[in-house]
PDB file of N, CA and C in Angstrom:
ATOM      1  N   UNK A   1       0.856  -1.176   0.000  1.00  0.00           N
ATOM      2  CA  UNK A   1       0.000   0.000   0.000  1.00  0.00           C
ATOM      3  C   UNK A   1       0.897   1.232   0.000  1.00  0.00           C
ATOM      4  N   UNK A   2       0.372   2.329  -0.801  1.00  0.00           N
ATOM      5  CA  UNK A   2       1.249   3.367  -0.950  1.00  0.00           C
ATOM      6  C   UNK A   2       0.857   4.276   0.371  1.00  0.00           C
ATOM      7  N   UNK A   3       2.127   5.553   0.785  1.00  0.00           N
ATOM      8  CA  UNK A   3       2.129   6.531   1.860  1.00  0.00           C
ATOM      9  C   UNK A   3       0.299   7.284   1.524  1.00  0.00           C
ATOM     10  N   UNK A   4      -0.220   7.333   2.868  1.00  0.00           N
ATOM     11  CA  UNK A   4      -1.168   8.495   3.065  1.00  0.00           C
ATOM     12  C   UNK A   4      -1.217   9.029   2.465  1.00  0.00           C
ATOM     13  N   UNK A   5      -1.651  10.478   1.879  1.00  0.00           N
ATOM     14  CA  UNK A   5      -1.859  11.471   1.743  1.00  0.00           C
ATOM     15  C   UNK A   5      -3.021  12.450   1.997  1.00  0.00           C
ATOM     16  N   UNK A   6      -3.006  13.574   2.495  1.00  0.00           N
ATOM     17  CA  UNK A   6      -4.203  14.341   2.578  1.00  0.00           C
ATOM     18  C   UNK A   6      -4.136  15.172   2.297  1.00  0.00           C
ATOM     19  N   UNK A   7      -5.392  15.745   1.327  1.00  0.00           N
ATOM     20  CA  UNK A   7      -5.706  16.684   0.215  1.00  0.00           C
ATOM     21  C   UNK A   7      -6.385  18.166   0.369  1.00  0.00           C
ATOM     22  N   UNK A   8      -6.804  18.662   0.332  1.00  0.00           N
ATOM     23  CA  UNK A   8      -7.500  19.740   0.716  1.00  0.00           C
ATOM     24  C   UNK A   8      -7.187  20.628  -0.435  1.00  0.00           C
ATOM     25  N   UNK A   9      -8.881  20.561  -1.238  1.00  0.00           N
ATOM     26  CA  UNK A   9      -9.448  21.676  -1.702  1.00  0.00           C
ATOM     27  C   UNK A   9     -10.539  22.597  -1.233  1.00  0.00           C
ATOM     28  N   UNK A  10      -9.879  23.878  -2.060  1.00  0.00           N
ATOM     29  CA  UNK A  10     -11.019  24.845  -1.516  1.00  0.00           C
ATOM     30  C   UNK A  10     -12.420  24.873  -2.728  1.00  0.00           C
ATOM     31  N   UNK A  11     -13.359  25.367  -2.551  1.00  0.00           N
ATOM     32  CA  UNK A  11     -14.369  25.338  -3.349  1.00  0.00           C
ATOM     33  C   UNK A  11     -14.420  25.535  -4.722  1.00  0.00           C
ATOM     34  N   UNK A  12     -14.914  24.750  -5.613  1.00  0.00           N
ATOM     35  CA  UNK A  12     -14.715  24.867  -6.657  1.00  0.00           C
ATOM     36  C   UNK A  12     -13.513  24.170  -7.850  1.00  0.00           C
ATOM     37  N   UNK A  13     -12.786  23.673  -6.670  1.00  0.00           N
ATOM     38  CA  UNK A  13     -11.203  22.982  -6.907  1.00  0.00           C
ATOM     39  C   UNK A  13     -11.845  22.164  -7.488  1.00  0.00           C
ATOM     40  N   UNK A  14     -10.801  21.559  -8.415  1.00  0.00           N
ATOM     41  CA  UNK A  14     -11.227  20.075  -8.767  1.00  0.00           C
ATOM     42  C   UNK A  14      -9.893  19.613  -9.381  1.00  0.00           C
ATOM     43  N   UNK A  15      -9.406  18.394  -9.912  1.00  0.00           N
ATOM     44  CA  UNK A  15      -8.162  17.762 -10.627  1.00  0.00           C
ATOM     45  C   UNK A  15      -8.789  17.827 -11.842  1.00  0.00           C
ATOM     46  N   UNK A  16      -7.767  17.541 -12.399  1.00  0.00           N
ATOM     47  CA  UNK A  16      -8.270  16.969 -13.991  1.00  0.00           C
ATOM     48  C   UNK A  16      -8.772  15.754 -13.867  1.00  0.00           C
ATOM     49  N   UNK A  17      -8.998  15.186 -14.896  1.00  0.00           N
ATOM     50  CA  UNK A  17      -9.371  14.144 -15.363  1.00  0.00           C
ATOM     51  C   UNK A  17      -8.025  13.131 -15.233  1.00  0.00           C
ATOM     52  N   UNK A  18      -7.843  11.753 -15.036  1.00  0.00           N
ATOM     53  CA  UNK A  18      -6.597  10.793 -14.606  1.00  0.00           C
ATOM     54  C   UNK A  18      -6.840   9.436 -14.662  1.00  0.00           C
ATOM     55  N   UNK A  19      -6.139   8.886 -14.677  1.00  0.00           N
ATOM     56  CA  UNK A  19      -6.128   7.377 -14.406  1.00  0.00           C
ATOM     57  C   UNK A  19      -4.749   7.203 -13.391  1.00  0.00           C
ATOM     58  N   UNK A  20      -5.024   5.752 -12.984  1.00  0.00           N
ATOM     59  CA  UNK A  20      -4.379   5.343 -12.090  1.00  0.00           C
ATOM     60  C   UNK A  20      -3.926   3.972 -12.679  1.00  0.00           C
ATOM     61  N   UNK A  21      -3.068   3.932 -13.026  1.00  0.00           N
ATOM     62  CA  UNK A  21      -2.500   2.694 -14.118  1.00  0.00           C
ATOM     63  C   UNK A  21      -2.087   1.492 -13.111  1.00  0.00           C
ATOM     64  N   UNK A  22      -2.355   0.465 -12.895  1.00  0.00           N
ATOM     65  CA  UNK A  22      -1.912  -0.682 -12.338  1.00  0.00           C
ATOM     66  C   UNK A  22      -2.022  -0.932 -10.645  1.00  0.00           C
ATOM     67  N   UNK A  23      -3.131   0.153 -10.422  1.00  0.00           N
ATOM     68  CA  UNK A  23      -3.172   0.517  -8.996  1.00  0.00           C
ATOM     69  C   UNK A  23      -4.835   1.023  -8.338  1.00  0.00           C
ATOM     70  N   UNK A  24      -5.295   0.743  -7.448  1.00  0.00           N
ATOM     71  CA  UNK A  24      -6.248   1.191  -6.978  1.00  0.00           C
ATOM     72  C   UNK A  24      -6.380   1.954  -6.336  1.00  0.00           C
ATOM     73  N   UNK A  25      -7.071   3.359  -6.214  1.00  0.00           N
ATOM     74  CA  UNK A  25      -6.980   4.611  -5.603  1.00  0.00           C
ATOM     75  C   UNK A  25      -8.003   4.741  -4.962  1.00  0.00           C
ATOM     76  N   UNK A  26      -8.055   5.196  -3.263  1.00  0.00           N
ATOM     77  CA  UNK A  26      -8.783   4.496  -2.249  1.00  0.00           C
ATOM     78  C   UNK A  26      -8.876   6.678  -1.761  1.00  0.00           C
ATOM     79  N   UNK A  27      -9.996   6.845  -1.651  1.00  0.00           N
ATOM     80  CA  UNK A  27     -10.501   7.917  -1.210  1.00  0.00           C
ATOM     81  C   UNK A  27     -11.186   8.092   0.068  1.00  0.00           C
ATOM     82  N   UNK A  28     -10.835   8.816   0.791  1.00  0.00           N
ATOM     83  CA  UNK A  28     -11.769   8.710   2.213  1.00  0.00           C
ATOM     84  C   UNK A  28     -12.261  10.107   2.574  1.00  0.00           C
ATOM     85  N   UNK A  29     -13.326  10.859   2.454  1.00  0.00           N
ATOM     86  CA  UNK A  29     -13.746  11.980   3.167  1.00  0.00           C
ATOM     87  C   UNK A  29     -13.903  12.091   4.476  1.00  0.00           C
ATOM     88  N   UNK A  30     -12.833  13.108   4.651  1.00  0.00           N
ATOM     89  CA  UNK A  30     -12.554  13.512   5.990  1.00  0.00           C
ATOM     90  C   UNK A  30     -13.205  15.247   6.509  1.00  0.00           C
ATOM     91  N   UNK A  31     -13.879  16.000   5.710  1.00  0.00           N
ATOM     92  CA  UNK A  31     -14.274  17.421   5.975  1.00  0.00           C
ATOM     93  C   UNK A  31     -14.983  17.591   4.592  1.00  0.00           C
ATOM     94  N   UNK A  32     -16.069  18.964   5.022  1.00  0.00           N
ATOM     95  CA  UNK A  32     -16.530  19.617   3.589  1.00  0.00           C
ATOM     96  C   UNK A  32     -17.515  18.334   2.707  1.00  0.00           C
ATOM     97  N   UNK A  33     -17.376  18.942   1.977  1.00  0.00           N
ATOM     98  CA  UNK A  33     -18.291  18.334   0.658  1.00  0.00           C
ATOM     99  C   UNK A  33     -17.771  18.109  -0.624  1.00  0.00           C
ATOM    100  N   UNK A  34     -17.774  17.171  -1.241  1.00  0.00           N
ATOM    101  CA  UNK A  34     -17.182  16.888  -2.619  1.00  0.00           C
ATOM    102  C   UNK A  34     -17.345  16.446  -3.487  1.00  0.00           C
ATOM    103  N   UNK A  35     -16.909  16.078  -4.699  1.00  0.00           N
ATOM    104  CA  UNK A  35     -17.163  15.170  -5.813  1.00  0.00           C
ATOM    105  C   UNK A  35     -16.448  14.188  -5.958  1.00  0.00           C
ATOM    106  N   UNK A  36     -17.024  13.522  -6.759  1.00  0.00           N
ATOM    107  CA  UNK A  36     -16.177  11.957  -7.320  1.00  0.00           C
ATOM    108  C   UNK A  36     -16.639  11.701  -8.667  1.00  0.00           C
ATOM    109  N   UNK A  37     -15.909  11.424  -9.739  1.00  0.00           N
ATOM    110  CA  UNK A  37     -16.645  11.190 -11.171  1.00  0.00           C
ATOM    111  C   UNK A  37     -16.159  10.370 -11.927  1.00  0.00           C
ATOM    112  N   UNK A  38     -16.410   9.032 -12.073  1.00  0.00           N
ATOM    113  CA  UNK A  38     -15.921   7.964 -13.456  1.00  0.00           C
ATOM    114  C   UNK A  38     -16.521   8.605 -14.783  1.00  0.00           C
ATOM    115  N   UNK A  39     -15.513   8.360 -15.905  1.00  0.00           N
ATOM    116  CA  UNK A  39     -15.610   8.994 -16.811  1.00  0.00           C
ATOM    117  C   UNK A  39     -17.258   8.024 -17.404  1.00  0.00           C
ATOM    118  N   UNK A  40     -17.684   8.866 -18.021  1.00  0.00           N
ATOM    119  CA  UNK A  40     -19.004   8.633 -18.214  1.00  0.00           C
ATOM    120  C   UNK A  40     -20.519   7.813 -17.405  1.00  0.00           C
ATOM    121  N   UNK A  41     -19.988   8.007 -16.053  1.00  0.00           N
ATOM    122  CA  UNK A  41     -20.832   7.541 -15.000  1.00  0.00           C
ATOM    123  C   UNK A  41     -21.684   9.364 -14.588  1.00  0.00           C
ATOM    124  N   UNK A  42     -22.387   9.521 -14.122  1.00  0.00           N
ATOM    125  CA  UNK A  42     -22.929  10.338 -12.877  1.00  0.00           C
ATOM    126  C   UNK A  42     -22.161  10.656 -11.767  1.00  0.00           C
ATOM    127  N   UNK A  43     -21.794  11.911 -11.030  1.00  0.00           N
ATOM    128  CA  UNK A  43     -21.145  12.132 -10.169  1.00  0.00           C
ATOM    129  C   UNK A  43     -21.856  11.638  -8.952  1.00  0.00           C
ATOM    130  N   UNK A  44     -21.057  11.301  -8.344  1.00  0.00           N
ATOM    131  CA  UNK A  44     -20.995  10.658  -6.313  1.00  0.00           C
ATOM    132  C   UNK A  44     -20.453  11.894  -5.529  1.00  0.00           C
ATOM    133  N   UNK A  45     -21.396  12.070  -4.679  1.00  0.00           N
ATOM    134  CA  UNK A  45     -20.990  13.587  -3.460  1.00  0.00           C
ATOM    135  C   UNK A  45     -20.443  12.753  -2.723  1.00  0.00           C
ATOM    136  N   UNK A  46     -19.540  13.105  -1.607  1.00  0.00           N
ATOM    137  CA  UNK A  46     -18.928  12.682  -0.878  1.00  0.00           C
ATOM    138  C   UNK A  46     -19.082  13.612   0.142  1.00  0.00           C
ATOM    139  N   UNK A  47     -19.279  13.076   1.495  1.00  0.00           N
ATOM    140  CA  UNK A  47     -19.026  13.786   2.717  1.00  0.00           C
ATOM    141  C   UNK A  47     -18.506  13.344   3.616  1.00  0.00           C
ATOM    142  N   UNK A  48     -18.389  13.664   4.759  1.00  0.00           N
ATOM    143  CA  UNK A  48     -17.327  13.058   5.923  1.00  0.00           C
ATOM    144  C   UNK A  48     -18.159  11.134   5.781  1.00  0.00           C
ATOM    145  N   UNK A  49     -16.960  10.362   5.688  1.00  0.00           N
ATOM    146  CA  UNK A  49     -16.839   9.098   5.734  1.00  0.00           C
ATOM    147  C   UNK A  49     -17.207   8.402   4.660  1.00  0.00           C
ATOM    148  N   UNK A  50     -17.030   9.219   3.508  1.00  0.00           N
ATOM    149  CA  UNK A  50     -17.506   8.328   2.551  1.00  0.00           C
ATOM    150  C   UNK A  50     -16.263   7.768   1.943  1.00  0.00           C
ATOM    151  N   UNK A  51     -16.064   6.768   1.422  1.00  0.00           N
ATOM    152  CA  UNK A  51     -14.924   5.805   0.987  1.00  0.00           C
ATOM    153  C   UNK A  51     -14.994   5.420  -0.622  1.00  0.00           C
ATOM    154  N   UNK A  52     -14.559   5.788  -1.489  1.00  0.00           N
ATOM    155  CA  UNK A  52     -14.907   5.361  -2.508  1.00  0.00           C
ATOM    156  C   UNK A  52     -13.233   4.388  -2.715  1.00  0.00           C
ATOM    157  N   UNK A  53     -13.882   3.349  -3.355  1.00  0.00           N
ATOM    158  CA  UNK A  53     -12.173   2.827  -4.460  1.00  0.00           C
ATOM    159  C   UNK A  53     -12.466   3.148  -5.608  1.00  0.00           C
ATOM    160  N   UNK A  54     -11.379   3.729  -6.306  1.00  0.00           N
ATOM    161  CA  UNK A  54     -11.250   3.773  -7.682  1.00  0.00           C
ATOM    162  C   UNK A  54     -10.436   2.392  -8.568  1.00  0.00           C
ATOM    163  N   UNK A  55     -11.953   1.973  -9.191  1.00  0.00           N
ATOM    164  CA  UNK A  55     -10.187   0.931  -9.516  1.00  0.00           C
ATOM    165  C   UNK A  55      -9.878   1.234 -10.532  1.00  0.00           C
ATOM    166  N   UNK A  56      -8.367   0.409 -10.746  1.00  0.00           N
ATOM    167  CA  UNK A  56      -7.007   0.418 -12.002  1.00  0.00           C
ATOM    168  C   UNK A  56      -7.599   1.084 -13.417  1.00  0.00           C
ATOM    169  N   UNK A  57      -7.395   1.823 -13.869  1.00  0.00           N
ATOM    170  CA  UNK A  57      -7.801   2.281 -14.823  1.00  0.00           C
ATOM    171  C   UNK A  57      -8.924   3.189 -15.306  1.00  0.00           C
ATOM    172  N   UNK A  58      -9.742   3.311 -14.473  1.00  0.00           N
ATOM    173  CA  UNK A  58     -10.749   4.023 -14.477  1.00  0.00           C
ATOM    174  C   UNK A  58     -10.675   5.316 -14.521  1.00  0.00           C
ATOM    175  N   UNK A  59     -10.985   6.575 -15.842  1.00  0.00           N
ATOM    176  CA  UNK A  59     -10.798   7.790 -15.866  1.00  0.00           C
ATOM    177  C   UNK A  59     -11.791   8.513 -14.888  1.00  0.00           C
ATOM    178  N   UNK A  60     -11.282   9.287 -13.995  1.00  0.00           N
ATOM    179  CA  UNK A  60     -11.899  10.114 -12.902  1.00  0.00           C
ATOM    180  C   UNK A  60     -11.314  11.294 -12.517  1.00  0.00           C
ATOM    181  N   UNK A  61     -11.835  11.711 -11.841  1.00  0.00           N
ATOM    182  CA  UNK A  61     -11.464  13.103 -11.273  1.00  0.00           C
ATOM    183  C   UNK A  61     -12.186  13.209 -10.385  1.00  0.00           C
ATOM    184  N   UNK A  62     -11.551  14.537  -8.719  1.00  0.00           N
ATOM    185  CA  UNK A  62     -12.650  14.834  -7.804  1.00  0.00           C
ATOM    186  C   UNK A  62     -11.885  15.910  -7.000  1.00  0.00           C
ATOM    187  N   UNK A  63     -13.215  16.797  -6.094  1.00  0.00           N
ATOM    188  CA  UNK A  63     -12.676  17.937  -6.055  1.00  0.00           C
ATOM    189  C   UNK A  63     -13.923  18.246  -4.999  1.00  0.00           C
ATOM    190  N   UNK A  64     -13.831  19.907  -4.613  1.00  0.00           N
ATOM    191  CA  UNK A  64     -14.529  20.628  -3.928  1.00  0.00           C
ATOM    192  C   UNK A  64     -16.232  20.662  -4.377  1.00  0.00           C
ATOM    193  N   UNK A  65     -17.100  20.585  -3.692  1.00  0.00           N
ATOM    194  CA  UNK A  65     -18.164  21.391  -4.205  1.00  0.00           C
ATOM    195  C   UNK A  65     -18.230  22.637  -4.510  1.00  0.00           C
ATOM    196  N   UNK A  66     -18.729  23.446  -5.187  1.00  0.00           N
ATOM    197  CA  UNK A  66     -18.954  24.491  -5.714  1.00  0.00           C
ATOM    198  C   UNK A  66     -19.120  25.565  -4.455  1.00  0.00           C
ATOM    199  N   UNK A  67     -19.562  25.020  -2.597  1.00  0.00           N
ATOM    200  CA  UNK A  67     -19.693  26.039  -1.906  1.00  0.00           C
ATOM    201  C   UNK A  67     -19.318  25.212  -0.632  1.00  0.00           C
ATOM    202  N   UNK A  68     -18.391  24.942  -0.958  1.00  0.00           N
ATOM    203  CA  UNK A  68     -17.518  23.786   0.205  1.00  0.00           C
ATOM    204  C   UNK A  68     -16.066  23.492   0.137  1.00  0.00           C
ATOM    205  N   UNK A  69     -15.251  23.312   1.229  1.00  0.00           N
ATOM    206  CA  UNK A  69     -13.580  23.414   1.253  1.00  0.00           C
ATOM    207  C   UNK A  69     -14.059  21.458   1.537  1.00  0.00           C
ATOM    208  N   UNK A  70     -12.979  20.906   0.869  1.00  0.00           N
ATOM    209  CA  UNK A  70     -13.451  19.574   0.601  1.00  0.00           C
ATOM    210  C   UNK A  70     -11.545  19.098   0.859  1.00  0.00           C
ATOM    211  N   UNK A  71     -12.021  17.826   2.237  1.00  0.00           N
ATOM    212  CA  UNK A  71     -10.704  16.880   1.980  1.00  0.00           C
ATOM    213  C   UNK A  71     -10.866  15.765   2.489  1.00  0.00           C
ATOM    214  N   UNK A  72      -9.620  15.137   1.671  1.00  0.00           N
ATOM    215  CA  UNK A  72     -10.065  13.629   1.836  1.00  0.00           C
ATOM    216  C   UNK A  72      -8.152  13.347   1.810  1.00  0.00           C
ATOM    217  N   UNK A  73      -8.384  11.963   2.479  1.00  0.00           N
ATOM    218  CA  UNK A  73      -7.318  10.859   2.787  1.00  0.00           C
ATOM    219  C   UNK A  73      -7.144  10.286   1.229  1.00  0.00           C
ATOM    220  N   UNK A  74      -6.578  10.065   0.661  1.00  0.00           N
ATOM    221  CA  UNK A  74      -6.055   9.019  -0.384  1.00  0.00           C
ATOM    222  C   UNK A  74      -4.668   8.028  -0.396  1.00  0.00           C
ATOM    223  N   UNK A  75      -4.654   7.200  -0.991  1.00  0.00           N
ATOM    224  CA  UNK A  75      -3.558   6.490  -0.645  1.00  0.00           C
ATOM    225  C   UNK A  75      -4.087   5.311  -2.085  1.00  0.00           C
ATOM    226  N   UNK A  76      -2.946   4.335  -1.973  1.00  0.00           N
ATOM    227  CA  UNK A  76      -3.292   3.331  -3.509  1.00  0.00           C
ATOM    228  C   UNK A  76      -2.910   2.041  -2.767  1.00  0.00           C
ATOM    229  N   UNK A  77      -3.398   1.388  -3.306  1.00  0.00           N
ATOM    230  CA  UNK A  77      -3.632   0.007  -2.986  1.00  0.00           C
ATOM    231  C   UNK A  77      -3.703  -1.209  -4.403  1.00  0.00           C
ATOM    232  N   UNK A  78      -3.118  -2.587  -3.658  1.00  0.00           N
ATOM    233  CA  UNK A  78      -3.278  -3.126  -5.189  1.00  0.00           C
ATOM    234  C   UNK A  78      -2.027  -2.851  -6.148  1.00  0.00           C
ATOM    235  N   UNK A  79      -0.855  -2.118  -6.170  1.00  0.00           N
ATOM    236  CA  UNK A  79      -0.064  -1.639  -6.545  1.00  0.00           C
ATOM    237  C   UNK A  79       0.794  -2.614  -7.416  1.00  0.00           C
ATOM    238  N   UNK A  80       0.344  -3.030  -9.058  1.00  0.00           N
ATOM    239  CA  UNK A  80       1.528  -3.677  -9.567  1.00  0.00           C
ATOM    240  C   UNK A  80       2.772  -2.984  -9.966  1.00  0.00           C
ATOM    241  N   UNK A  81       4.143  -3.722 -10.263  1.00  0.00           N
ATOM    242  CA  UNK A  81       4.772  -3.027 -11.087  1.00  0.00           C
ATOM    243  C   UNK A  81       4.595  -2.216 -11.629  1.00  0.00           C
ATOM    244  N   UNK A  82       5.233  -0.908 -11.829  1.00  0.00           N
ATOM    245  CA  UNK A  82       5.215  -0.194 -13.096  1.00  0.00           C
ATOM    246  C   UNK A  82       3.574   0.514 -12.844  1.00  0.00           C
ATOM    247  N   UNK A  83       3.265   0.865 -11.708  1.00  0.00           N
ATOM    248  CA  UNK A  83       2.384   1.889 -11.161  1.00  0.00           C
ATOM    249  C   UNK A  83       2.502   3.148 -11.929  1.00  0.00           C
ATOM    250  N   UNK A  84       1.436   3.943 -12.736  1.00  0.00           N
ATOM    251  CA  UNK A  84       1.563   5.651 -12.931  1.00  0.00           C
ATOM    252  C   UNK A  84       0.474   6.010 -13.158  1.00  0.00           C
ATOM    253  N   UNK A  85       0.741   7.611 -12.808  1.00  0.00           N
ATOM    254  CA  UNK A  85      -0.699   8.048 -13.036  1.00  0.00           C
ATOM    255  C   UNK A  85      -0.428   8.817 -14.335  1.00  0.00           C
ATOM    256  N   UNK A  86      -1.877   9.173 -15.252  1.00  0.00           N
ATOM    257  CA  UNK A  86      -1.759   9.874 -16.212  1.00  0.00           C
ATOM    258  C   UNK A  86      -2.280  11.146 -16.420  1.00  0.00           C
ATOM    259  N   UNK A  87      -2.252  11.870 -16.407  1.00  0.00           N
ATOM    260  CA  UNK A  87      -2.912  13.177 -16.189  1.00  0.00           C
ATOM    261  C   UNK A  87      -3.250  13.109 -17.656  1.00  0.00           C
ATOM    262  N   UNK A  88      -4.948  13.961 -17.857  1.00  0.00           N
ATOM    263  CA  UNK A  88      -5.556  13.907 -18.531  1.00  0.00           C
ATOM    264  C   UNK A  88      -6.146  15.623 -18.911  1.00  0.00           C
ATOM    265  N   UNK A  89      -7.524  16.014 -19.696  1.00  0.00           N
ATOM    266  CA  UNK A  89      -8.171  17.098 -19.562  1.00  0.00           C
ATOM    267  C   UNK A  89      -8.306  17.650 -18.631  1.00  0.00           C
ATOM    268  N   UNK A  90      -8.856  19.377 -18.254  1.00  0.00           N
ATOM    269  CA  UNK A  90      -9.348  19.794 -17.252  1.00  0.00           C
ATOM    270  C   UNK A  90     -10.903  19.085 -17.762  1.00  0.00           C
ATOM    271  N   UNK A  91     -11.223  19.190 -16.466  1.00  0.00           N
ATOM    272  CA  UNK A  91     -12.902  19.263 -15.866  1.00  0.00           C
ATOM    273  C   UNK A  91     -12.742  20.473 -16.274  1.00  0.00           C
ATOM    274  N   UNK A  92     -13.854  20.542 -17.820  1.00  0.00           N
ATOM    275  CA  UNK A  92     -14.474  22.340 -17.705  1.00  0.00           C
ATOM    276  C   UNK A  92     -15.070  22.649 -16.946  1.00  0.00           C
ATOM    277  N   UNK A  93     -15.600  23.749 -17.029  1.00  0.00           N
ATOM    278  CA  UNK A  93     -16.604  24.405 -15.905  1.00  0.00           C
ATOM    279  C   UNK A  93     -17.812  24.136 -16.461  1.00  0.00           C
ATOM    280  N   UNK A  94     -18.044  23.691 -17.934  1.00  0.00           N
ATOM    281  CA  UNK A  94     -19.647  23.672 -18.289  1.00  0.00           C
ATOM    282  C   UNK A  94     -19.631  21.944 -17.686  1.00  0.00           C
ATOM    283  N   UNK A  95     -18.799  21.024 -17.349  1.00  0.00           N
ATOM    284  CA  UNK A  95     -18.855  19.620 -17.068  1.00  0.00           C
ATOM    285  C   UNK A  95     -19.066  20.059 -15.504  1.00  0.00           C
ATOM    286  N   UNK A  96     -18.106  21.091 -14.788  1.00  0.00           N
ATOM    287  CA  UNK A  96     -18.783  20.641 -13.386  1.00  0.00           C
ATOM    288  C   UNK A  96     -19.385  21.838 -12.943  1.00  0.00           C
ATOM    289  N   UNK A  97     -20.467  22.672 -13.521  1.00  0.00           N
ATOM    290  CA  UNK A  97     -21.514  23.437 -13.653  1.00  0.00           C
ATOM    291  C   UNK A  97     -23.203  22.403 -13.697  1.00  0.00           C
ATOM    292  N   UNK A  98     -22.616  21.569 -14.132  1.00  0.00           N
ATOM    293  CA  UNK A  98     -23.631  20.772 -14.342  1.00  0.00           C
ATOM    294  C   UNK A  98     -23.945  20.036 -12.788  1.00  0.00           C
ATOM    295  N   UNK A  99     -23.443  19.921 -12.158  1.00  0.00           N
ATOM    296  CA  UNK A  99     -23.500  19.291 -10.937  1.00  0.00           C
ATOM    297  C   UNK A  99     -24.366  20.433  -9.601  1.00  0.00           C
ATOM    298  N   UNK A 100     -25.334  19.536  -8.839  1.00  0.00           N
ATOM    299  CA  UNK A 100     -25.960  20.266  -8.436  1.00  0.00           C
ATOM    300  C   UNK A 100     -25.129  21.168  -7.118  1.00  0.00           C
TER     301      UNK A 100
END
Protein backbone atom coordinates (compact mmCIF):
# COMPACT_ATOMS: atom_id res chain seq x y z
CA UNK A 1 0.00 0.00 0.00
CA UNK A 2 1.25 3.37 -0.95
CA UNK A 3 2.13 6.53 1.86
CA UNK A 4 -1.17 8.50 3.07
CA UNK A 5 -1.86 11.47 1.74
CA UNK A 6 -4.20 14.34 2.58
CA UNK A 7 -5.71 16.68 0.21
CA UNK A 8 -7.50 19.74 0.72
CA UNK A 9 -9.45 21.68 -1.70
CA UNK A 10 -11.02 24.84 -1.52
CA UNK A 11 -14.37 25.34 -3.35
CA UNK A 12 -14.71 24.87 -6.66
CA UNK A 13 -11.20 22.98 -6.91
CA UNK A 14 -11.23 20.07 -8.77
CA UNK A 15 -8.16 17.76 -10.63
CA UNK A 16 -8.27 16.97 -13.99
CA UNK A 17 -9.37 14.14 -15.36
CA UNK A 18 -6.60 10.79 -14.61
CA UNK A 19 -6.13 7.38 -14.41
CA UNK A 20 -4.38 5.34 -12.09
CA UNK A 21 -2.50 2.69 -14.12
CA UNK A 22 -1.91 -0.68 -12.34
CA UNK A 23 -3.17 0.52 -9.00
CA UNK A 24 -6.25 1.19 -6.98
CA UNK A 25 -6.98 4.61 -5.60
CA UNK A 26 -8.78 4.50 -2.25
CA UNK A 27 -10.50 7.92 -1.21
CA UNK A 28 -11.77 8.71 2.21
CA UNK A 29 -13.75 11.98 3.17
CA UNK A 30 -12.55 13.51 5.99
CA UNK A 31 -14.27 17.42 5.97
CA UNK A 32 -16.53 19.62 3.59
CA UNK A 33 -18.29 18.33 0.66
CA UNK A 34 -17.18 16.89 -2.62
CA UNK A 35 -17.16 15.17 -5.81
CA UNK A 36 -16.18 11.96 -7.32
CA UNK A 37 -16.64 11.19 -11.17
CA UNK A 38 -15.92 7.96 -13.46
CA UNK A 39 -15.61 8.99 -16.81
CA UNK A 40 -19.00 8.63 -18.21
CA UNK A 41 -20.83 7.54 -15.00
CA UNK A 42 -22.93 10.34 -12.88
CA UNK A 43 -21.14 12.13 -10.17
CA UNK A 44 -20.99 10.66 -6.31
CA UNK A 45 -20.99 13.59 -3.46
CA UNK A 46 -18.93 12.68 -0.88
CA UNK A 47 -19.03 13.79 2.72
CA UNK A 48 -17.33 13.06 5.92
CA UNK A 49 -16.84 9.10 5.73
CA UNK A 50 -17.51 8.33 2.55
CA UNK A 51 -14.92 5.81 0.99
CA UNK A 52 -14.91 5.36 -2.51
CA UNK A 53 -12.17 2.83 -4.46
CA UNK A 54 -11.25 3.77 -7.68
CA UNK A 55 -10.19 0.93 -9.52
CA UNK A 56 -7.01 0.42 -12.00
CA UNK A 57 -7.80 2.28 -14.82
CA UNK A 58 -10.75 4.02 -14.48
CA UNK A 59 -10.80 7.79 -15.87
CA UNK A 60 -11.90 10.11 -12.90
CA UNK A 61 -11.46 13.10 -11.27
CA UNK A 62 -12.65 14.83 -7.80
CA UNK A 63 -12.68 17.94 -6.06
CA UNK A 64 -14.53 20.63 -3.93
CA UNK A 65 -18.16 21.39 -4.21
CA UNK A 66 -18.95 24.49 -5.71
CA UNK A 67 -19.69 26.04 -1.91
CA UNK A 68 -17.52 23.79 0.21
CA UNK A 69 -13.58 23.41 1.25
CA UNK A 70 -13.45 19.57 0.60
CA UNK A 71 -10.70 16.88 1.98
CA UNK A 72 -10.07 13.63 1.84
CA UNK A 73 -7.32 10.86 2.79
CA UNK A 74 -6.06 9.02 -0.38
CA UNK A 75 -3.56 6.49 -0.65
CA UNK A 76 -3.29 3.33 -3.51
CA UNK A 77 -3.63 0.01 -2.99
CA UNK A 78 -3.28 -3.13 -5.19
CA UNK A 79 -0.06 -1.64 -6.54
CA UNK A 80 1.53 -3.68 -9.57
CA UNK A 81 4.77 -3.03 -11.09
CA UNK A 82 5.22 -0.19 -13.10
CA UNK A 83 2.38 1.89 -11.16
CA UNK A 84 1.56 5.65 -12.93
CA UNK A 85 -0.70 8.05 -13.04
CA UNK A 86 -1.76 9.87 -16.21
CA UNK A 87 -2.91 13.18 -16.19
CA UNK A 88 -5.56 13.91 -18.53
CA UNK A 89 -8.17 17.10 -19.56
CA UNK A 90 -9.35 19.79 -17.25
CA UNK A 91 -12.90 19.26 -15.87
CA UNK A 92 -14.47 22.34 -17.71
CA UNK A 93 -16.60 24.41 -15.90
CA UNK A 94 -19.65 23.67 -18.29
CA UNK A 95 -18.86 19.62 -17.07
CA UNK A 96 -18.78 20.64 -13.39
CA UNK A 97 -21.51 23.44 -13.65
CA UNK A 98 -23.63 20.77 -14.34
CA UNK A 99 -23.50 19.29 -10.94
CA UNK A 100 -25.96 20.27 -8.44
Amino acid sequence: MGAVSNVTFEPRCRNHWHVHHKAVQVLICVAGRGWYQEWGKEAVEMKPGTVIAIPAEAKHWHGAAKDSWFQHLTYHTQMEEGASNEWLEAVTDEQYNRLP
